[in-house]
C-alpha atoms as a PDB file:
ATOM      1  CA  UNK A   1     -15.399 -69.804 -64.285  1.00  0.00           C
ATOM      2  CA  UNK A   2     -13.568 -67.314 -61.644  1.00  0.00           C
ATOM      3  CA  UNK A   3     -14.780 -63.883 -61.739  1.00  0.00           C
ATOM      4  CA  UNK A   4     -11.664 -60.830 -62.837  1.00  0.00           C
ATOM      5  CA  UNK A   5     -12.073 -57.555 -61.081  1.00  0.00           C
ATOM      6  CA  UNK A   6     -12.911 -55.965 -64.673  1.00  0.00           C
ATOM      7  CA  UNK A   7     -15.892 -58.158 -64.949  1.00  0.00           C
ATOM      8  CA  UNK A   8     -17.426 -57.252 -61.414  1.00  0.00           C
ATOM      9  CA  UNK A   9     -16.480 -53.315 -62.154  1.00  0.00           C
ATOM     10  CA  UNK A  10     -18.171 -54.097 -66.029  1.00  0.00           C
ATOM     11  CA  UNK A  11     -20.990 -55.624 -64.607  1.00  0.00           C
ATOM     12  CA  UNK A  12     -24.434 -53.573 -65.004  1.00  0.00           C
ATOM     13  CA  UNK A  13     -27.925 -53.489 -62.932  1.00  0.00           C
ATOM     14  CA  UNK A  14     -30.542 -54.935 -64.324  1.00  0.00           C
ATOM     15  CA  UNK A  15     -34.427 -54.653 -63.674  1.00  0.00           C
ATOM     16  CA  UNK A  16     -33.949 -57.909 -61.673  1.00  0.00           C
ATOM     17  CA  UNK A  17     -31.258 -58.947 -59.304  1.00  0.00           C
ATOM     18  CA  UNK A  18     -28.463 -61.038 -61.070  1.00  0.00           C
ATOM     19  CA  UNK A  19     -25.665 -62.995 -59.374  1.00  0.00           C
ATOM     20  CA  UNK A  20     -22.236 -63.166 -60.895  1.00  0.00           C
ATOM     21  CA  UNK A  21     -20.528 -66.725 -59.395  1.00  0.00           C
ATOM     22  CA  UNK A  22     -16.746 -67.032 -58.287  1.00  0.00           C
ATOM     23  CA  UNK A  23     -16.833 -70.035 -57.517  1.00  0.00           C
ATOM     24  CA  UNK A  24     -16.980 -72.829 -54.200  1.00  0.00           C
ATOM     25  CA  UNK A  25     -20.221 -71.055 -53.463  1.00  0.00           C
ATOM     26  CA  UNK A  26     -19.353 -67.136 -53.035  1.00  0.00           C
ATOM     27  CA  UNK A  27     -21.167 -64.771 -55.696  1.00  0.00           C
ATOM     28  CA  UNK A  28     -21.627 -60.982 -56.384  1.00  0.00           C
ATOM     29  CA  UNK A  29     -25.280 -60.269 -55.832  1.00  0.00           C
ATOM     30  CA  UNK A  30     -25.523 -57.288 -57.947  1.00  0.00           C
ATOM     31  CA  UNK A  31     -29.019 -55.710 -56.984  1.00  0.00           C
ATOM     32  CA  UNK A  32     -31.432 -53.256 -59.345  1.00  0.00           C
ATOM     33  CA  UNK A  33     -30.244 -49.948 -56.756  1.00  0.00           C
ATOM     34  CA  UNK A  34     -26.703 -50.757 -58.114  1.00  0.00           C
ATOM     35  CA  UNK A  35     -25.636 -52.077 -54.822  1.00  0.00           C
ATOM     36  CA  UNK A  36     -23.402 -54.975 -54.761  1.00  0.00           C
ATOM     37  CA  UNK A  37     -22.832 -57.645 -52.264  1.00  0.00           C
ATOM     38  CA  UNK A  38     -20.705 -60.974 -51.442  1.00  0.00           C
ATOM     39  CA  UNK A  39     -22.996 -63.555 -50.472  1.00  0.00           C
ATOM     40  CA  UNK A  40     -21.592 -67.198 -49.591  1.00  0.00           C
ATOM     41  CA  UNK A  41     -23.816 -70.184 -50.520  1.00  0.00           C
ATOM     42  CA  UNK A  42     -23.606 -73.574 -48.423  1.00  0.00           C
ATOM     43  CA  UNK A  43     -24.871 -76.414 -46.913  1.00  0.00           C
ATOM     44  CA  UNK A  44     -24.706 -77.275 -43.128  1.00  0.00           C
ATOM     45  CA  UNK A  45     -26.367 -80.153 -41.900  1.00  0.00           C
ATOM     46  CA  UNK A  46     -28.113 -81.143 -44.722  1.00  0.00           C
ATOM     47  CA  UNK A  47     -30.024 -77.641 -45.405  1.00  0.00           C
ATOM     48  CA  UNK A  48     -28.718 -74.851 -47.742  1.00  0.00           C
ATOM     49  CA  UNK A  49     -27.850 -71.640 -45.734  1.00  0.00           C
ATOM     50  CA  UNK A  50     -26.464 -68.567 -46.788  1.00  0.00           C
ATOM     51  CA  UNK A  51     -24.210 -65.725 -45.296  1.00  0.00           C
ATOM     52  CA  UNK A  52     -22.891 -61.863 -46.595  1.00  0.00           C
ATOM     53  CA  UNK A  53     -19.387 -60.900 -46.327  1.00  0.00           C
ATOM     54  CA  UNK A  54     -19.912 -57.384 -47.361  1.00  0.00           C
ATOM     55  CA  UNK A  55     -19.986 -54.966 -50.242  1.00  0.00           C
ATOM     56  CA  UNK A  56     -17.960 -54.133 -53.272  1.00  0.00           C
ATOM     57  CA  UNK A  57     -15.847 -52.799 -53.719  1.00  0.00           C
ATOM     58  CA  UNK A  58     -14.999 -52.056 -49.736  1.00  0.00           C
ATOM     59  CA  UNK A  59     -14.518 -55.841 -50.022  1.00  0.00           C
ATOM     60  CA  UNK A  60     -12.689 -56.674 -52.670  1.00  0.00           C
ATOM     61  CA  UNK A  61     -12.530 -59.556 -54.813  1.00  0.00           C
ATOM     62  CA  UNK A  62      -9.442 -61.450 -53.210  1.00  0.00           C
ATOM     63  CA  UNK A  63     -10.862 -60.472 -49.383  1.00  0.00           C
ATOM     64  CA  UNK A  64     -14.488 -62.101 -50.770  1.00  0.00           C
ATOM     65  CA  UNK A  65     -12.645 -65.004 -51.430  1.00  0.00           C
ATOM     66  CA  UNK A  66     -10.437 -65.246 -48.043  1.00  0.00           C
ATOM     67  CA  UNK A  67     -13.447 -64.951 -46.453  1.00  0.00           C
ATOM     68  CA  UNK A  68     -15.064 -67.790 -48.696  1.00  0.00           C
ATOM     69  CA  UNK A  69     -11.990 -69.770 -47.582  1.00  0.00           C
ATOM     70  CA  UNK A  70     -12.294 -69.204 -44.127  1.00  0.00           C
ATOM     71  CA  UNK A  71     -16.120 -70.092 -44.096  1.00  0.00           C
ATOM     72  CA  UNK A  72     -15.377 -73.083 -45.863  1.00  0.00           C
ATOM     73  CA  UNK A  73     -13.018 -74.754 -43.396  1.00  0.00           C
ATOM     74  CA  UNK A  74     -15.233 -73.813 -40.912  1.00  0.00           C
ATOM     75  CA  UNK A  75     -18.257 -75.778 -42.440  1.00  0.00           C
ATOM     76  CA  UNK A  76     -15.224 -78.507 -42.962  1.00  0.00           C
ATOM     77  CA  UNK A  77     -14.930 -78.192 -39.251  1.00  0.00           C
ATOM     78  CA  UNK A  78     -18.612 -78.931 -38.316  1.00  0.00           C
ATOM     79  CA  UNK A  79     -19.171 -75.032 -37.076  1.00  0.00           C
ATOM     80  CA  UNK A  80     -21.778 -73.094 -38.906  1.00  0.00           C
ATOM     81  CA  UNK A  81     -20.314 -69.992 -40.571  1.00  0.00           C
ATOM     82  CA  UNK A  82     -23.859 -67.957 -40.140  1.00  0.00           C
ATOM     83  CA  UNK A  83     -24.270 -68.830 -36.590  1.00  0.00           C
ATOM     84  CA  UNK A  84     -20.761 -68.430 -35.402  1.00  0.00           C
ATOM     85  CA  UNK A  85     -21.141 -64.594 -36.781  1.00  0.00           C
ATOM     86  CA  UNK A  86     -24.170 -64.084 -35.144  1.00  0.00           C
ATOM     87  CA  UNK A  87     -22.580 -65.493 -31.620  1.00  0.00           C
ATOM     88  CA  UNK A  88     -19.436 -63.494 -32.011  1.00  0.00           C
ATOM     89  CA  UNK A  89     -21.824 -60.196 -33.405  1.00  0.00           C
ATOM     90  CA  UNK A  90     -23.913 -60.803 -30.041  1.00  0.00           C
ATOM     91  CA  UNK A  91     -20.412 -61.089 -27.596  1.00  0.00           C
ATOM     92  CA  UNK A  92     -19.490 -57.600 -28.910  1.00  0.00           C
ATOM     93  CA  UNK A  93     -22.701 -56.316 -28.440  1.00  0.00           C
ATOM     94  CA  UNK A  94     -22.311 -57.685 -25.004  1.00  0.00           C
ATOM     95  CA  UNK A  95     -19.244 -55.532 -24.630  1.00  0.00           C
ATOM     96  CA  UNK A  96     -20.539 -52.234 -25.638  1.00  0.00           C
ATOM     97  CA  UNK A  97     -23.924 -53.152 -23.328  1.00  0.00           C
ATOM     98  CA  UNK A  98     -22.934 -54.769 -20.459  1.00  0.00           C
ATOM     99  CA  UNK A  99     -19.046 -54.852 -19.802  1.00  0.00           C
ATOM    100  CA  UNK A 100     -18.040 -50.935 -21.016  1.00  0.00           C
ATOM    101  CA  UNK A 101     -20.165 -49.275 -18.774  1.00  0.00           C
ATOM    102  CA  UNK A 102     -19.725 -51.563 -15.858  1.00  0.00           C
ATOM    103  CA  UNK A 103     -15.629 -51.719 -16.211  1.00  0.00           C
ATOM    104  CA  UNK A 104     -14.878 -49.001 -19.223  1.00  0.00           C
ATOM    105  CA  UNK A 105     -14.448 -46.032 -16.288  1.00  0.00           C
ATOM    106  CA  UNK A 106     -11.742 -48.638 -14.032  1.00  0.00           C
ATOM    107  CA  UNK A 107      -8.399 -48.722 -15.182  1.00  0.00           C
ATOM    108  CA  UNK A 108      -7.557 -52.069 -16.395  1.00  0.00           C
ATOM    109  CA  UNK A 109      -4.918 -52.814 -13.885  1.00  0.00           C
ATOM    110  CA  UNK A 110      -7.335 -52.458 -11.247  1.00  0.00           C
ATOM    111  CA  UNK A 111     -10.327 -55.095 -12.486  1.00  0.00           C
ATOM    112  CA  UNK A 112     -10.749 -57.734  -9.684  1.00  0.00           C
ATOM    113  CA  UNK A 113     -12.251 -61.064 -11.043  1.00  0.00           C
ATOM    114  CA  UNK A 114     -14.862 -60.864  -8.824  1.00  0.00           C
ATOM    115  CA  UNK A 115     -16.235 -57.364 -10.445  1.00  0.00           C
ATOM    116  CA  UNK A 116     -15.795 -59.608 -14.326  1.00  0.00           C
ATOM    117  CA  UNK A 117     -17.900 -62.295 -12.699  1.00  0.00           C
ATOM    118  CA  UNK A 118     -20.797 -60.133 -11.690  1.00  0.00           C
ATOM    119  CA  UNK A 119     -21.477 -58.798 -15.423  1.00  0.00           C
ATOM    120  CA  UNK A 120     -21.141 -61.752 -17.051  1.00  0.00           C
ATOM    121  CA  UNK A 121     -23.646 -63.212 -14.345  1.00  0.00           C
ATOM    122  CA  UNK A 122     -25.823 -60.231 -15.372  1.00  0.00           C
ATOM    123  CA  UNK A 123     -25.530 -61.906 -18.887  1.00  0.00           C
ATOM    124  CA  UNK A 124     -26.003 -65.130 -17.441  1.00  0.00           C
ATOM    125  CA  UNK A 125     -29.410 -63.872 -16.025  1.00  0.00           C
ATOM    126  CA  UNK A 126     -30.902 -63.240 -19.462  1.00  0.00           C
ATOM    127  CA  UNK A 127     -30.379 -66.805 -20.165  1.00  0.00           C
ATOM    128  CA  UNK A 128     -27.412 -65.917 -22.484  1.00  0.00           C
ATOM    129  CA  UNK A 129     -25.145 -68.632 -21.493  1.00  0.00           C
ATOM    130  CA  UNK A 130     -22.606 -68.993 -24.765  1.00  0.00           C
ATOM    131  CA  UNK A 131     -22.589 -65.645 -25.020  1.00  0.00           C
ATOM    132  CA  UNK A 132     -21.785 -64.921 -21.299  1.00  0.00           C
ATOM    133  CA  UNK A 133     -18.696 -67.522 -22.191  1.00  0.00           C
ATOM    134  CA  UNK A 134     -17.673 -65.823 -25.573  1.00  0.00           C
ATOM    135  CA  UNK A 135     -17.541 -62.544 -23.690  1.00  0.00           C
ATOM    136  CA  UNK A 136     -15.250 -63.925 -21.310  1.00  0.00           C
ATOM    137  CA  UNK A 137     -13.166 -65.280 -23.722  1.00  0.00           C
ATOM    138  CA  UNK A 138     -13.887 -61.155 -25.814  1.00  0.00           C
ATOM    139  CA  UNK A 139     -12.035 -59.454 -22.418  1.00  0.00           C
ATOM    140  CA  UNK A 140      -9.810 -62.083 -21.787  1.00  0.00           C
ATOM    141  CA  UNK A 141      -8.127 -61.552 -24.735  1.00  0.00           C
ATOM    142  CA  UNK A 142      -8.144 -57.615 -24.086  1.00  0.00           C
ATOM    143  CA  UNK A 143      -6.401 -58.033 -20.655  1.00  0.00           C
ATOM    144  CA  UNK A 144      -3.999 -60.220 -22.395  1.00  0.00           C
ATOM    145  CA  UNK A 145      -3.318 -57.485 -24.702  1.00  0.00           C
ATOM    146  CA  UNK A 146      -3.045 -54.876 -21.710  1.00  0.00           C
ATOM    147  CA  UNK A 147      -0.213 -57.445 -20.493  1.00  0.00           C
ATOM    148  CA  UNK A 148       1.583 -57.588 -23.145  1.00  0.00           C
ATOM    149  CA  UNK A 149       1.410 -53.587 -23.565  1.00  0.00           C
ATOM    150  CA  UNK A 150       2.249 -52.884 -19.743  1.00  0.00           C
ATOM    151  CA  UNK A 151      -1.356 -51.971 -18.759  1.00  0.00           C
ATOM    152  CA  UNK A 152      -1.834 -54.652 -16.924  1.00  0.00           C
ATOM    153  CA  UNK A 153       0.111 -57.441 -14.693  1.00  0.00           C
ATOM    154  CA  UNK A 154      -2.376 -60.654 -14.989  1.00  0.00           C
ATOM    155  CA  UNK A 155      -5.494 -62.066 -16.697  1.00  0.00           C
ATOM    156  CA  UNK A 156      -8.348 -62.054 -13.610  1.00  0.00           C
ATOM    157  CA  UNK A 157     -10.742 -63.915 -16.807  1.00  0.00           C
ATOM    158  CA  UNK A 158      -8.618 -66.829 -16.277  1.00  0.00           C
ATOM    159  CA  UNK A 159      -9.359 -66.947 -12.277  1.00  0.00           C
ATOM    160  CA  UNK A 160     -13.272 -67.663 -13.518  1.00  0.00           C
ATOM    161  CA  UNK A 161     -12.859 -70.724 -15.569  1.00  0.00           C
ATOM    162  CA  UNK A 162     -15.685 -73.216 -13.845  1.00  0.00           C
ATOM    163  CA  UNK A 163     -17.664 -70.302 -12.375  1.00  0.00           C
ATOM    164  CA  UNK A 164     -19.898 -70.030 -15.251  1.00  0.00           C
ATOM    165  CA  UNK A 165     -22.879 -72.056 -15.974  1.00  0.00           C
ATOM    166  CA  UNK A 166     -21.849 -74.120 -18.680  1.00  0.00           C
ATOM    167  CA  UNK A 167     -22.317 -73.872 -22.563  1.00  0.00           C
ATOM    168  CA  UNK A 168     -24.769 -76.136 -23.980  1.00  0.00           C
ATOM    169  CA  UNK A 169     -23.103 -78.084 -26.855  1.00  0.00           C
ATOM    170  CA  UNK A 170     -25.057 -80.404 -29.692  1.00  0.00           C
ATOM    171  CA  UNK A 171     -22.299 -83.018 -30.476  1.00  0.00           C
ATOM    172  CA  UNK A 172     -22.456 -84.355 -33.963  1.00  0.00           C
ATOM    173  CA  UNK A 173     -24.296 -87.972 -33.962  1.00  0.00           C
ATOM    174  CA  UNK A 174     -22.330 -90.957 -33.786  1.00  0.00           C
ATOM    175  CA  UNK A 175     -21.816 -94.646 -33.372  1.00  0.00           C
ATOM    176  CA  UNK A 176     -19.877 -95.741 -30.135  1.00  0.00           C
ATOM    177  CA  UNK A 177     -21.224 -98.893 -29.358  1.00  0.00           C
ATOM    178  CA  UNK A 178     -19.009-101.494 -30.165  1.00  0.00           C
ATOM    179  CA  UNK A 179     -20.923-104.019 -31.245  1.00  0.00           C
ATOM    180  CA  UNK A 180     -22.446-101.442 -33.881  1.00  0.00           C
ATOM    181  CA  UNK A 181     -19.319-100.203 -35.076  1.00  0.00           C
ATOM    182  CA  UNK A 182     -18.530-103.272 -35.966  1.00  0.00           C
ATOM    183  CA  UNK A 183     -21.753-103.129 -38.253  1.00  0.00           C
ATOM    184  CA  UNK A 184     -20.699-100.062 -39.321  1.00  0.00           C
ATOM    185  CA  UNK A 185     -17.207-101.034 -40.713  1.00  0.00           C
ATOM    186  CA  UNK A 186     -19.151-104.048 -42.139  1.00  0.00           C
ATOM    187  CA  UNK A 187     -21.173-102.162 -44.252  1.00  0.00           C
ATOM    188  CA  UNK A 188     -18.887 -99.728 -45.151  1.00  0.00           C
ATOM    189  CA  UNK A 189     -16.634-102.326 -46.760  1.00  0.00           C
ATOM    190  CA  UNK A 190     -19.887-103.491 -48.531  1.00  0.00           C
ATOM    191  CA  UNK A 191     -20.999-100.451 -50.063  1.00  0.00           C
ATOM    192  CA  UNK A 192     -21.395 -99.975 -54.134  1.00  0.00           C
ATOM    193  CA  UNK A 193     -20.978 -96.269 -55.200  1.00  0.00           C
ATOM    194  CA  UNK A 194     -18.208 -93.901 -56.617  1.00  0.00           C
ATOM    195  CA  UNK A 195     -14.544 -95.279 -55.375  1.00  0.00           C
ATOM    196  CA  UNK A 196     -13.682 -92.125 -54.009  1.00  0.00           C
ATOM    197  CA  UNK A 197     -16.597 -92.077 -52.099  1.00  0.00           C
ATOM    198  CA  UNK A 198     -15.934 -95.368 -50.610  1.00  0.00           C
ATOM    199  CA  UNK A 199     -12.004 -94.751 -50.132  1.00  0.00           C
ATOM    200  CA  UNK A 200     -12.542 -92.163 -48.196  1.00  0.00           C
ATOM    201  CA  UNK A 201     -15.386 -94.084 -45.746  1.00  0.00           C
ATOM    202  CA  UNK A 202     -12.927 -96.748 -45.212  1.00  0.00           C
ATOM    203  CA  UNK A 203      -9.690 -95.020 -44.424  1.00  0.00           C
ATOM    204  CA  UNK A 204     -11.729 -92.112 -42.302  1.00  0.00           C
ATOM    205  CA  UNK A 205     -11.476 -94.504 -39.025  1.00  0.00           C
ATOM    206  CA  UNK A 206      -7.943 -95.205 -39.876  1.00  0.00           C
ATOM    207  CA  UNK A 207      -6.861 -91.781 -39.801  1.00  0.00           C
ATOM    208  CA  UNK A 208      -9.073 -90.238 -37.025  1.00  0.00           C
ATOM    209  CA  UNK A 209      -8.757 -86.342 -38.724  1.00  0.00           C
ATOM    210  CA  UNK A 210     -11.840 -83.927 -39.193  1.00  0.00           C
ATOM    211  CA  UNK A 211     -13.785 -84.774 -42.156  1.00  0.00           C
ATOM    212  CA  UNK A 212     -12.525 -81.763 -44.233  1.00  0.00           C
ATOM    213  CA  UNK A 213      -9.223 -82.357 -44.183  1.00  0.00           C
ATOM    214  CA  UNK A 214      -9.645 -85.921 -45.167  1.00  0.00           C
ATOM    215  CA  UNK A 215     -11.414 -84.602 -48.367  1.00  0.00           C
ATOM    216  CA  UNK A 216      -9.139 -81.942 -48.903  1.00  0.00           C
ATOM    217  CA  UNK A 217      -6.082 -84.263 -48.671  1.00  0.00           C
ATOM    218  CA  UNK A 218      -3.328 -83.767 -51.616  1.00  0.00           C
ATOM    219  CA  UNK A 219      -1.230 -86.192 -53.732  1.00  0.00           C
ATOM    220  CA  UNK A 220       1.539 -84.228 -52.215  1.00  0.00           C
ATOM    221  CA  UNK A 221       1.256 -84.004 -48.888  1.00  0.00           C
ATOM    222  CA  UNK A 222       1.133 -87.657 -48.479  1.00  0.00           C
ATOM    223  CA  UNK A 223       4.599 -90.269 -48.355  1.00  0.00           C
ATOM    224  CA  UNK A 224       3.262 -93.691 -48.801  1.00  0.00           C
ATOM    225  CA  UNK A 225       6.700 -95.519 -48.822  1.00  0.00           C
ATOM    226  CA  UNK A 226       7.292 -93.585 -45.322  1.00  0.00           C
ATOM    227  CA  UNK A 227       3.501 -94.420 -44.165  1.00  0.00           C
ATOM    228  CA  UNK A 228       3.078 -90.709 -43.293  1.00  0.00           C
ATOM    229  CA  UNK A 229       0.498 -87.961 -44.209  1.00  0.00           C
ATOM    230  CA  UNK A 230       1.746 -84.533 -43.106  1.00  0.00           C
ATOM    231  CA  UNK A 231      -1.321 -82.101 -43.472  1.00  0.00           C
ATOM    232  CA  UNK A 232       0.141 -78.551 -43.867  1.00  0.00           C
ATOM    233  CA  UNK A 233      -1.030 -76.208 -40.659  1.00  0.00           C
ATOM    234  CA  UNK A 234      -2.923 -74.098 -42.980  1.00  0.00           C
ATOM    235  CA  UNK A 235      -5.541 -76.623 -42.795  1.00  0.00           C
ATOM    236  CA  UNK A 236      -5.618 -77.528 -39.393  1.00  0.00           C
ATOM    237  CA  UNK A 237      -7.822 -76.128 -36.848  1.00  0.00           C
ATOM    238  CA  UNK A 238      -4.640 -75.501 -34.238  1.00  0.00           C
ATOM    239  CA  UNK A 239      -2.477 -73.523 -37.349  1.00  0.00           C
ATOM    240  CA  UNK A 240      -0.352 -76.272 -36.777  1.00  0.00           C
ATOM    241  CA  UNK A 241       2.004 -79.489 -39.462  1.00  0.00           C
ATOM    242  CA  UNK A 242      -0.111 -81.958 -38.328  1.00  0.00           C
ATOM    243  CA  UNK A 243       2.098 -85.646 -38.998  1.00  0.00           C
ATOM    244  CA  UNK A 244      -0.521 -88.778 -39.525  1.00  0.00           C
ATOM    245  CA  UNK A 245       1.047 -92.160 -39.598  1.00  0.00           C
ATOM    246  CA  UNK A 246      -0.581 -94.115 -42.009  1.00  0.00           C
ATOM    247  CA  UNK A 247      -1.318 -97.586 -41.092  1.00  0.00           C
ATOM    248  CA  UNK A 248      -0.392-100.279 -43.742  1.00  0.00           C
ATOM    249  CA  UNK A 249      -4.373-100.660 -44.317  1.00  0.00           C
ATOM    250  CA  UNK A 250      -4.849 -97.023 -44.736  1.00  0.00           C
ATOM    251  CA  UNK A 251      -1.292 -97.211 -47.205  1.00  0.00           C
ATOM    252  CA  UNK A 252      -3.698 -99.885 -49.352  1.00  0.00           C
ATOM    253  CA  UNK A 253      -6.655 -98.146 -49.503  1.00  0.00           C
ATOM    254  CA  UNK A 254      -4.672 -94.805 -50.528  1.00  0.00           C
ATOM    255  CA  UNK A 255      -2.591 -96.484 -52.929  1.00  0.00           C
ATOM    256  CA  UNK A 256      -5.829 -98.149 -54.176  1.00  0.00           C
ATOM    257  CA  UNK A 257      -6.511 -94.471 -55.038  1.00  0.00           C
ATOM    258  CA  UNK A 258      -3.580 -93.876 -57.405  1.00  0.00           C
ATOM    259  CA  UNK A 259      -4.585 -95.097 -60.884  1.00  0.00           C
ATOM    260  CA  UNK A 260      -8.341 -93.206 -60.483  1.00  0.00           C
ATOM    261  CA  UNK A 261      -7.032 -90.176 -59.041  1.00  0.00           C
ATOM    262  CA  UNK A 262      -3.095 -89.774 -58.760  1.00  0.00           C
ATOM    263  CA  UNK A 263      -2.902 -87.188 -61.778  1.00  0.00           C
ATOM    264  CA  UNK A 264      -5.120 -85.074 -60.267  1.00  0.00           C
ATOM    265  CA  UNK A 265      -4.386 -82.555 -57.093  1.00  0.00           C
ATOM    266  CA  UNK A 266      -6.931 -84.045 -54.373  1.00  0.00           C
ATOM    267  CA  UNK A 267      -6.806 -87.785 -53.649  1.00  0.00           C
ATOM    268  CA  UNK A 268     -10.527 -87.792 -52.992  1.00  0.00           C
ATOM    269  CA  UNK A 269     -11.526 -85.022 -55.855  1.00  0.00           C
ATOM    270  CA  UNK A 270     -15.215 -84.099 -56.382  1.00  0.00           C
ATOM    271  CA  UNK A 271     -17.543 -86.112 -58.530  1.00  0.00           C
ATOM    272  CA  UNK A 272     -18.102 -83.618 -60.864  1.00  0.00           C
ATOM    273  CA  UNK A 273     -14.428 -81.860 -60.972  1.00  0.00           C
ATOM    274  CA  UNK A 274     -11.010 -83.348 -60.391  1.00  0.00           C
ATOM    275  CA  UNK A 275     -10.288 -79.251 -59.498  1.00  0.00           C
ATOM    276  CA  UNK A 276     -12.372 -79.692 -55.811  1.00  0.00           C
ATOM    277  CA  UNK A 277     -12.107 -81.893 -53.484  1.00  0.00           C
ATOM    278  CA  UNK A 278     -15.061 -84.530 -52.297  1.00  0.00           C
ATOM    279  CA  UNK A 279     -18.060 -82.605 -50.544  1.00  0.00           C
ATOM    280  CA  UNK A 280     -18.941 -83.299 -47.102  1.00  0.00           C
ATOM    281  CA  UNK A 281     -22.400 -83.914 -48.213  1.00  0.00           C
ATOM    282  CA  UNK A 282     -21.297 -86.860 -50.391  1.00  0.00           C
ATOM    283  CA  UNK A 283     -19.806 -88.283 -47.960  1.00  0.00           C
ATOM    284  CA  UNK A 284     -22.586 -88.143 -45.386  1.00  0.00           C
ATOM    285  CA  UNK A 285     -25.446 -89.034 -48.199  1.00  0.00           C
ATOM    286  CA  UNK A 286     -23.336 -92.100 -48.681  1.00  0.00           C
ATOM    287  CA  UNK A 287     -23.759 -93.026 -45.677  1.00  0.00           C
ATOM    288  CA  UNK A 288     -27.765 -92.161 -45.526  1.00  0.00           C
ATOM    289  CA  UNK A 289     -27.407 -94.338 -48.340  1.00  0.00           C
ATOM    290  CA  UNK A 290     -25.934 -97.025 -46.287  1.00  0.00           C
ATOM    291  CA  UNK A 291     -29.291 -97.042 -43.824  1.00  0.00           C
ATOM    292  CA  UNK A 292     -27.730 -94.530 -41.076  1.00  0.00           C
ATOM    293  CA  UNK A 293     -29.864 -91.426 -40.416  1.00  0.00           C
ATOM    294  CA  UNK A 294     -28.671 -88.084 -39.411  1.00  0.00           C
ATOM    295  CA  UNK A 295     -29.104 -88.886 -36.082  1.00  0.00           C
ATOM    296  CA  UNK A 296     -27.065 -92.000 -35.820  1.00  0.00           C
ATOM    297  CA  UNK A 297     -24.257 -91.122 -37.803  1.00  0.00           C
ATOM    298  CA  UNK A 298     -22.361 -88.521 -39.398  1.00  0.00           C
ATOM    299  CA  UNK A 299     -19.056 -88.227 -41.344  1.00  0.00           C
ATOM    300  CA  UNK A 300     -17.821 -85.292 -38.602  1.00  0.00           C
END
């Protein structure tokens, strides 16, 4: 059950820390000192992790669960709520250590691209390169702002794209052999658990969207006379109506969908609660389930 703003300001300390649950994994740690502090449970990748999004009641409940929100679509996304913090805590650190007392004295007008290039090589040369990226990316977006205030007349950031060393990405395991995607689809179509579960395995190569919006698609956002799925841009990573035309397979296996789930808000609700949609870890247990490890496959 939700928490109410009278039950976090009623709640007492104890002798031994007590958590008060919202809900979709954020909960008011409430420690012995009297102290009290939004914490965000998930899972990423298979392990539980856990991140803070501040105290009460300088956060407050509805920011706690923005924040939750936020975190969530991220996880949706494949990107690590704990981890992005931690790279974007580390890029403003980078500001205040590295760019501010190189470039902080020059006015802003006056910043050649060359002199940007030489401190983020000096970040470069602690083997920082993500971070040497993400505070490009930290004073591009200041220049922009200079432009747009009359401080400045152009972006030099943007004269440096290539002339870092680049970012080391882990892309999420996945089938692209032909021959074993065509195993893959086979065994998909074979597989015995929860229809939900196996709804959404079969249309998610139809559709070709993120895994959390599949879950998190709505009765109502979907047309199936027109053959159209319009997810609102709330949910999309751009902020942006995305329109997905809906093959006349992926109309079936939708429609298939109506007489379990049609009442109910999510077309692929939880297993436990029509009131949340399917979990990203059902979705990639199923398909553990179906003989592919993490490494081979995953539902992102």
């Amino acid at each position: 059950m939700a928490l109410t703003e009278v039950e976090i300001r009623s709640a007492r300390a104890t002798e031994k820390p007590i958590k008060l649950f919202d809900g979709s994994g954020l909960y008011l740690f409430v420690q012995p000192s009297g102290s009290r502090w939004w914490r965000f449970k998930y899972r990423f990748q298979g392990k539980e992790r856990e991140v803070s999004f501040g105290v009460y009641p300088d956060v407050p409940l509805k920011l706690a669960r923005t924040r939750r929100d936020e975190a969530r679509k991220m996880v949706a996304d494949g990107v690590d709520p704990s981890a992005e913090r931690k790279a974007a805590k580390e890029a403003r650190w980078m500001l205040t250590d590295f760019v501010y007392p190189r470039l902080g004295s020059r006015p802003i007008a006056e910043i050649t691209a060359p002199e940007l290039l030489a401190v983020l090589r000096a970040i470069e040369a602690r083997g920082k390169h993500e971070t040497a990226h993400r505070t490009k990316q930290r004073v591009g977006q200041i220049l922009r702002y200079a432009i747009a205030t009359g401080r400045a007349e152009r972006d030099v950031s943007a004269n440096l794209r290539g002339a870092l060393v680049p970012a080391v990405t882990k892309n999420h395991a996945a089938i692209t052999d032909p021959a074993a995607i065509g195993q893959l689809l086979r065994a998909i179509d074979g597989y015995r658990g929860q229809p939900a579960t196996h709804a959404a395995l079969k249309l998610a190569p139809l559709v070709f969207v993120r895994p959390g919006e599949l879950r998190h698609a709505e009765w109502s956002e979907i047309n199936l006379d027109a053959g159209e799925w319009r997810i609102p841009a709330p949910r999309m990573k751009m902020r942006e109506l995305h329109i997905v035309p809906l093959a006349t397979q992926a109309v079936a296996i939708i429609r298939g969908m109506l007489p379990l789930t049609g009442r109910s808000r999510f077309v692929f609700p939880s297993l436990r609660t029509n009131d949340r949609p399917l979990s990203e870890n059902t979705i990639n247990a199923a398909l553990r389930r179906l003989g592919y490890a993490t490494d081979e496959m995953t539902s992102h």
